[in-house]
Protein backbone atom coordinates (compact mmCIF):
# COMPACT_ATOMS: atom_id res chain seq x y z
CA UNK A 1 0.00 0.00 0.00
CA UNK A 2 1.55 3.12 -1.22
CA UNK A 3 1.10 6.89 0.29
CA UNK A 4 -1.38 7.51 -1.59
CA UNK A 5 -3.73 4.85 -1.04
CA UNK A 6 -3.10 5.33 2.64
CA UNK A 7 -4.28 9.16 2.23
CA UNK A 8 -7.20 8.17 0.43
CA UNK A 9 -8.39 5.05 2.58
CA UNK A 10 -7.74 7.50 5.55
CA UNK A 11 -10.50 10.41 4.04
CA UNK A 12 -12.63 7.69 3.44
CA UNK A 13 -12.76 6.63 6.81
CA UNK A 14 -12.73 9.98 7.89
CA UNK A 15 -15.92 10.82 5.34
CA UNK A 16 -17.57 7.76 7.09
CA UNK A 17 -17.49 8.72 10.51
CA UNK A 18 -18.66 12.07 9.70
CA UNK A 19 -21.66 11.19 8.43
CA UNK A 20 -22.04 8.57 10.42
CA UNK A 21 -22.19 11.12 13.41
CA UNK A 22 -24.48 13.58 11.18
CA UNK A 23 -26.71 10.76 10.70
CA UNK A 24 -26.85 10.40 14.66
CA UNK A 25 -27.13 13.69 15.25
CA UNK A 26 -29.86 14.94 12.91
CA UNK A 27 -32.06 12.07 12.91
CA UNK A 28 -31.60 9.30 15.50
CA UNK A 29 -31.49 11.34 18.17
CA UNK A 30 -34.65 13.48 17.66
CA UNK A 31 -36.55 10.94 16.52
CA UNK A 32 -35.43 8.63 19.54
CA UNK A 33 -36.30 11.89 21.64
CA UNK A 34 -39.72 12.13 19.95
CA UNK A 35 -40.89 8.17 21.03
CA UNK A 36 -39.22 8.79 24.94
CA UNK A 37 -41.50 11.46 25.11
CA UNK A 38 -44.69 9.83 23.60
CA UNK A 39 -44.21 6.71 25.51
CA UNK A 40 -44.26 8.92 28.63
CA UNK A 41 -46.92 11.12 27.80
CA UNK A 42 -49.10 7.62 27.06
CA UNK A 43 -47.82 6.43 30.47
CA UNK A 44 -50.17 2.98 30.95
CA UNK A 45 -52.77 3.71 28.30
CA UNK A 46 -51.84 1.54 25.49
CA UNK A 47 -53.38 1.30 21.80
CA UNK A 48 -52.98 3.49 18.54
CA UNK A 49 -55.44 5.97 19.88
CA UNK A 50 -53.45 6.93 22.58
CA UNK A 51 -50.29 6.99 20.36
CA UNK A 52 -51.72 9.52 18.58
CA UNK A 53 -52.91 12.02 20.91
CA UNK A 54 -49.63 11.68 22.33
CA UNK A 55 -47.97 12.03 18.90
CA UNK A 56 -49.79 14.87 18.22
CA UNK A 57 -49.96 16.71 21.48
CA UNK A 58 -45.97 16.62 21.41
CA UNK A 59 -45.52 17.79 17.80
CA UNK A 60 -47.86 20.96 18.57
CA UNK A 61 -45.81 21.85 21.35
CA UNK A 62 -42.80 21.37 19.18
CA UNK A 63 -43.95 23.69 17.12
CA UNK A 64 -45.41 25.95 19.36
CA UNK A 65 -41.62 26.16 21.01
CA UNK A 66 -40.23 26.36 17.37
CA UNK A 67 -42.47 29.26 16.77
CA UNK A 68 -41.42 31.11 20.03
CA UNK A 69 -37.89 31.04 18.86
């Protein structure tokens, strides 16, 4: 393996990691966020129904906060 590869396999791993991390960052995390917060709001009520007034309760206070800003 010459320089030159080494460089390049080295960016590539670099490349990978960095959006790796971006890809954690930007949408694993919120989204993880998102179903911590549902499941809590639903607490022991279980069922679709209850999903979704959770779901959508949450959302409208995200944007409610997002339109604060």
């Amino acid at each position: 393996m010459n320089a030159v590869e080494r460089i390049e396999s080295i960016i590539l791993i670099f490349v990978g990691l960095v959006g790796m991390t971006l890809w954690y960052g930007c949408w694993v995390k919120p989204h993880d966020e998102m179903r911590y917060a549902v499941m809590e709001c639903m607490g022991d009520r279980t069922g679709e129904a209850a999903y979704q007034e959770c779901h959508q309760y949450l959302a409208n206070e995200r944007n409610r906060q997002a339109g604060d800003r």
